[in-house]
Each structure stands twice: as C-alpha cells, then as structure tokens.
Protein backbone atom coordinates (compact mmCIF):
# COMPACT_ATOMS: atom_id res chain seq x y z
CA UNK A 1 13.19 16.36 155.33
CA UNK A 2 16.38 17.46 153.72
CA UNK A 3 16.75 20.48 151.20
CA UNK A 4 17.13 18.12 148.03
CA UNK A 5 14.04 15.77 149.02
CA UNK A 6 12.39 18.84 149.32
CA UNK A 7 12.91 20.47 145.78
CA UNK A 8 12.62 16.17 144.26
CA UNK A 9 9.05 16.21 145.87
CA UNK A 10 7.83 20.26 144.79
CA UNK A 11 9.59 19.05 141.20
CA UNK A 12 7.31 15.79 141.08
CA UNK A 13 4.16 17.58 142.47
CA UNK A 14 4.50 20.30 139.54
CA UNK A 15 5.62 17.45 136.77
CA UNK A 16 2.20 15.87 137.82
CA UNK A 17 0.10 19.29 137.92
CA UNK A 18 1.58 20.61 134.80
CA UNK A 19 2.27 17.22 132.85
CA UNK A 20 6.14 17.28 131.56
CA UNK A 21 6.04 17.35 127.93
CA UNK A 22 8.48 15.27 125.97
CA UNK A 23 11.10 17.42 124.19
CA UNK A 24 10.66 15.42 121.28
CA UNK A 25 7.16 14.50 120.30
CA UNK A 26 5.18 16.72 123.00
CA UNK A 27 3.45 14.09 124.28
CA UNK A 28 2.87 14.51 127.95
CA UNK A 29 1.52 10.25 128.27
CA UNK A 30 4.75 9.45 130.52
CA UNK A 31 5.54 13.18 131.92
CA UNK A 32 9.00 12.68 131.24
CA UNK A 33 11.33 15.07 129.09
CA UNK A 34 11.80 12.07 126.52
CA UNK A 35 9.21 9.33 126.29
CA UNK A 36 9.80 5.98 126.09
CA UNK A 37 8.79 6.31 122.41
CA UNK A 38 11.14 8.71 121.47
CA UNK A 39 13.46 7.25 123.59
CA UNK A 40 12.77 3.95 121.36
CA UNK A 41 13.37 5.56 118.69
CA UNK A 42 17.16 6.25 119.01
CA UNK A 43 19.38 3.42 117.37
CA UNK A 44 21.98 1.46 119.07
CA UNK A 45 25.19 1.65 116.92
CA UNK A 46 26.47 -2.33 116.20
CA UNK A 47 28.87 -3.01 119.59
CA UNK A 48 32.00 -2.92 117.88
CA UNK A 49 35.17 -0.58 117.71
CA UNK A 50 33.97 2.40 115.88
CA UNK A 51 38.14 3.55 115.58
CA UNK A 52 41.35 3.08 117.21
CA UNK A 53 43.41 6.66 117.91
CA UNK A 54 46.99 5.91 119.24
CA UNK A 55 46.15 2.06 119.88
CA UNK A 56 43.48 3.41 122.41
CA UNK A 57 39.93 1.91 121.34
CA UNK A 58 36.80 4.22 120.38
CA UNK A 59 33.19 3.02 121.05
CA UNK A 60 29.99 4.93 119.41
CA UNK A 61 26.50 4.04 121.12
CA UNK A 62 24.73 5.49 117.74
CA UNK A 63 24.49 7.84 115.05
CA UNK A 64 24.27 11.13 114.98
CA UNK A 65 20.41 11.78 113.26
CA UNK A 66 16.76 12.51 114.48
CA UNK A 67 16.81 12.17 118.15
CA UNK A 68 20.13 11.41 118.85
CA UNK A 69 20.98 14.82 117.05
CA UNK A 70 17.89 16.73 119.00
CA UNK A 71 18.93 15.16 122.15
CA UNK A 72 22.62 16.05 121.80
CA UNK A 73 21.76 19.90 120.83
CA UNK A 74 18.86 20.05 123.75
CA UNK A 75 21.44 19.34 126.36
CA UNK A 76 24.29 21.30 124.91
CA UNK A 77 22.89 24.50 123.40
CA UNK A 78 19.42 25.04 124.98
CA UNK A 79 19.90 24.23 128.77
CA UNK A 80 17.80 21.11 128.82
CA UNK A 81 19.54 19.51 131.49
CA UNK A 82 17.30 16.89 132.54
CA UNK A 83 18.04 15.15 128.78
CA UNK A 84 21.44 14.08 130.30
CA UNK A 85 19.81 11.64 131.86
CA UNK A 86 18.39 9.82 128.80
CA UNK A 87 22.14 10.39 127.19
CA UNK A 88 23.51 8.64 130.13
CA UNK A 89 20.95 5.70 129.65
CA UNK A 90 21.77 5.23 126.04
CA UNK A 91 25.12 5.28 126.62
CA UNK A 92 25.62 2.78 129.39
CA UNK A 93 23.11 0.34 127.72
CA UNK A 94 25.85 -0.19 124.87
CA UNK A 95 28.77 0.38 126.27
CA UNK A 96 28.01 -2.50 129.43
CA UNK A 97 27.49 -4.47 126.16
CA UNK A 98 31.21 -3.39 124.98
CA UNK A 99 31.96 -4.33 128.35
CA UNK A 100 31.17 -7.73 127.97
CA UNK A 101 31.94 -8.46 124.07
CA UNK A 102 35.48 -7.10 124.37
CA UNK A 103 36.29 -8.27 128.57
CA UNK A 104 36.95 -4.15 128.71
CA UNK A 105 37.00 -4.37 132.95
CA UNK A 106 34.32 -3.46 135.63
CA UNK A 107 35.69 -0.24 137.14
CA UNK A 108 36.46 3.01 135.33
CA UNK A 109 37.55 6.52 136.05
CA UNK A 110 34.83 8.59 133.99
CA UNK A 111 36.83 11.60 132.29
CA UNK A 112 33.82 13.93 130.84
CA UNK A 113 35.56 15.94 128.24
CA UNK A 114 36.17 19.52 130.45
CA UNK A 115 35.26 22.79 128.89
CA UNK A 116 37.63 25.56 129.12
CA UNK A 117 36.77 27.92 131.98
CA UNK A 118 35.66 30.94 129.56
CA UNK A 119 33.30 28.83 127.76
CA UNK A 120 32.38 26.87 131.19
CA UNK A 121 30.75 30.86 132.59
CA UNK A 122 29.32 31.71 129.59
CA UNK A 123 26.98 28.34 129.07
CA UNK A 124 26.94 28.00 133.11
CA UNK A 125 27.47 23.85 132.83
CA UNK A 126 29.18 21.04 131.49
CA UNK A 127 26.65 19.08 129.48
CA UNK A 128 29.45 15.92 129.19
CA UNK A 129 29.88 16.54 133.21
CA UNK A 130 26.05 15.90 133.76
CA UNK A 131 26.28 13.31 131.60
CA UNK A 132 29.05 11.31 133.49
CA UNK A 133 27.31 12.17 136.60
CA UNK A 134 24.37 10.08 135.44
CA UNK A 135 26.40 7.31 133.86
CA UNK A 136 28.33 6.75 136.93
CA UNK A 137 25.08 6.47 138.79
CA UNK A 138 23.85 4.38 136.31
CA UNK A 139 26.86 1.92 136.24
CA UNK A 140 28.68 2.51 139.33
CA UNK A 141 31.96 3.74 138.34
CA UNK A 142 33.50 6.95 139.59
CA UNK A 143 33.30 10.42 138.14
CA UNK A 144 36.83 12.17 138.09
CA UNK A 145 36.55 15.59 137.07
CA UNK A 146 39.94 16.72 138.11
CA UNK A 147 42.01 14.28 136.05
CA UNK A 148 42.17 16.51 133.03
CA UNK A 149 41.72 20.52 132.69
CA UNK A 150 40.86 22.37 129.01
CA UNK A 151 43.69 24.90 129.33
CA UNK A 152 43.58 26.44 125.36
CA UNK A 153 40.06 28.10 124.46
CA UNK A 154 39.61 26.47 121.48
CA UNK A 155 37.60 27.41 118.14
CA UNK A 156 34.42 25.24 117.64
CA UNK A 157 35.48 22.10 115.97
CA UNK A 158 32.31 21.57 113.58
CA UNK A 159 33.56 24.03 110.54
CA UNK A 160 37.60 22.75 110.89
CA UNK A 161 38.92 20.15 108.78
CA UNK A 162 40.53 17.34 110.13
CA UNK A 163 43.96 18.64 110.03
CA UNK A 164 42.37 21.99 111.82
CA UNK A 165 40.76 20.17 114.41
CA UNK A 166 44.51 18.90 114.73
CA UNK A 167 45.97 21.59 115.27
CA UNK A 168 43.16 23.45 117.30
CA UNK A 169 43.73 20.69 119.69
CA UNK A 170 47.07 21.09 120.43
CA UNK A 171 48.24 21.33 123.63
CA UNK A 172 44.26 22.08 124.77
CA UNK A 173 44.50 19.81 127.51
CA UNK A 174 46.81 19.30 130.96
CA UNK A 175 46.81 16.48 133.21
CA UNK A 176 46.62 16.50 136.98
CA UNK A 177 48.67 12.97 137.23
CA UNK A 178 47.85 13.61 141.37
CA UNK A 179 44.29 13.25 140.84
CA UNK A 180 44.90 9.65 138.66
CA UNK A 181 43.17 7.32 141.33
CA UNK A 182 44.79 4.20 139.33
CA UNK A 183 41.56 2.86 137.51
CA UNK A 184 41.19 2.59 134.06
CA UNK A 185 40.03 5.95 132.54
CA UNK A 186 37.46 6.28 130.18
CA UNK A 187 36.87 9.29 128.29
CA UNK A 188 33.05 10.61 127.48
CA UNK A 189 31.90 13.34 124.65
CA UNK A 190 28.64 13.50 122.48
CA UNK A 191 30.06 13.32 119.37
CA UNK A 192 32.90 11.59 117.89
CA UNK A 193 33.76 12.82 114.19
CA UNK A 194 37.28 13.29 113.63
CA UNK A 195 38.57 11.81 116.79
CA UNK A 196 40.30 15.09 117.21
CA UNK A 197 39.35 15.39 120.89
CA UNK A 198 39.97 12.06 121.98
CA UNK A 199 43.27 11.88 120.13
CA UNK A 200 44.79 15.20 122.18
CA UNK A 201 43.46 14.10 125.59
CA UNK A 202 44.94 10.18 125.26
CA UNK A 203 48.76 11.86 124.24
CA UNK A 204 48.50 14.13 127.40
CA UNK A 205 47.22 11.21 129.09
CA UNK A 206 50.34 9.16 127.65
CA UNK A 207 52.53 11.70 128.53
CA UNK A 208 51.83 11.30 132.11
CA UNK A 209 52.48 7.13 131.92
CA UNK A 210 48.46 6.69 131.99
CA UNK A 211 47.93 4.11 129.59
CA UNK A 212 44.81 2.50 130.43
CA UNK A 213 42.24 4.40 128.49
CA UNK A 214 39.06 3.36 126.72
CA UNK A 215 37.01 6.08 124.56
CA UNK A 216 33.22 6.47 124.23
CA UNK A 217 30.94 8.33 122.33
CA UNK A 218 26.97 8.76 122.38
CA UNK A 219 27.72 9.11 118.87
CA UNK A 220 29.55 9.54 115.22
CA UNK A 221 28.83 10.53 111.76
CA UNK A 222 27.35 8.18 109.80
C-alpha cells in the first residue's frame, strides 16, 4: 500500500471515529465538510452569459450570498481546503450545462487565476489551483498551471473601484505562450465583480495570438 492510500484510509478511519462536521450547519449526519443540505442550499445562477469582456464570454454558476459566500471565504481565508471540492462540484454542474446550451467544446485548458508568489508563501496555497484540480477531475479536462504567471503584487481588489481595479491590474499578468498546449483555455476565479481580473488576463492572453478563451466564475454580485 502506497503513501497516499495510506493517509486516504487513516483520514477515513478518523472522519468515521470523530464524525466530520459540516462547515456550515455542524451537522455531522453525512461526515462530510458540507452536507448535502447545505450543499442544496447553494443556487445555480440561470445558464446564461453573465458578461462579455473583450468579446470573450463570462459564465457565473451563482451568487455570491449565504453559502456560496461562507464557502468562498472557508477555502480562501481560513485554510479549509477540503471545501474546494464542493466549489469544484458546483461549478462543473453549471458550466457542463453552458457546455451544452451554448456548443462551448469538450476539451479545455483550465487556467486557475495564479497568485503572485509573495502572496502564494504567505497563505501557503492557491485556493483557485485546488479548485481546478478538482474540476478537472470532475470533468476531465486538463489543469495548466504554467500558462499564465501573477508577476505585479497587486492591492486587494474588494475596496477599488472599477477604474482602480483597472488600473491595479495592469500589466499583473505574463504569459508563457510555450506552455499553450493548443486547447481552448478557460479561466477559473471565485468571484466575478468587476471583471477586472478576467479582463487583464484575456489581453495578455490576446497578446500572445491565444484567442480561444471562455471565462467562469463560482460566482458574481447580485
């Protein structure tokens, strides 16, 4: 037995011993970090184009309230890693949905929006990178982490206006055009509100002749 099937089978045996208690509600009925109540709970966004930034077409699984918010804020600020999971899961059951409605293509490139390597040590993860990882378990595609590097240490976006966010933005990103592997690319953050993010990664993106992009979010402002 392998190191990994090791720790999976000492994680399960302590899940059952000390029943996992969902994050949400505290209920330990399903020993998982979100129950399939909470889980429930969470409301699909209408499958539809929630924006277009430079032609390129945004998706939003839901809005950003109750345990969408909690969910989002678990994974990113308070190390509950297993929650990507769940964010994975909500994401790929709408966007296979935008899949279909809008003939969007069966293979991607996932792009997880990359932190800059300051910010990367200090939290110790990605939370969009553990995301992706799950989503491209969960649908297939491939994960390409090397695609696009966070090169400016930006300020946090949430108190900017839109024309900060702008600005803030700027040149943030390069493109490794050597790690393209020719698939469509589809970009993946938590929360689209401006599309300030998503707009500066597509026009490095352009710059390098990739034009094949597709945008998704787990969610936006109402």
């Amino acid at each position: 037995m392998d190191t990994e099937k090791i720790k999976s089978f000492i994680d399960k045996l302590l899940d059952y011993i000390y029943k996992k208690k969902c994050y949400f509600c505290g209920s330990s009925r399903n020993c998982a970090k979100m129950c399939s109540k909470c889980y429930d709970e969470m409301c699909f966004s209408d499958v539809c184009i929630n924006r277009e930034l430079l032609g390129i077409k945004v998706f939003s699984a839901g809005v950003y309230e109750k345990n969408i918010q909690k969910l989002i804020r678990g994974l990113k600020y308070h190390k509950q890693k297993e929650l990507a999971f769940y964010m994975a899961k909500f994401m790929w059951n709408y966007f296979s949905q935008a899949v279909e409605q809008y003939g969007l293509g069966n293979d991607f490139q996932v792009v997880p929006v990359p932190l800059h390597k300051s910010r990367l040590k200090k939290r110790g993860y990605n939370h969009m990178e553990l995301v992706a990882k799950e989503f491209c378990n969960l649908s297939g595609y491939s994960l390409n982490t090397d695609l696009i590097e966070r090169i400016k240490n930006t300020k946090p976006q949430y108190k900017l206006s839109r024309a900060e966010k702008l600005k803030n933005l700027e040149n943030a990103f390069r493109v490794n055009k050597s790690a393209d592997t020719g698939k469509p690319v589809l970009l993946m953050d938590d929360i689209c509100t401006s599309g300030a993010t998503f707009m500066s990664m597509i026009k490095e993106l352009k710059k390098s002749d990739i034009q094949n992009i597709v945008c998704l979010a787990c969610s936006s402002p109402m």
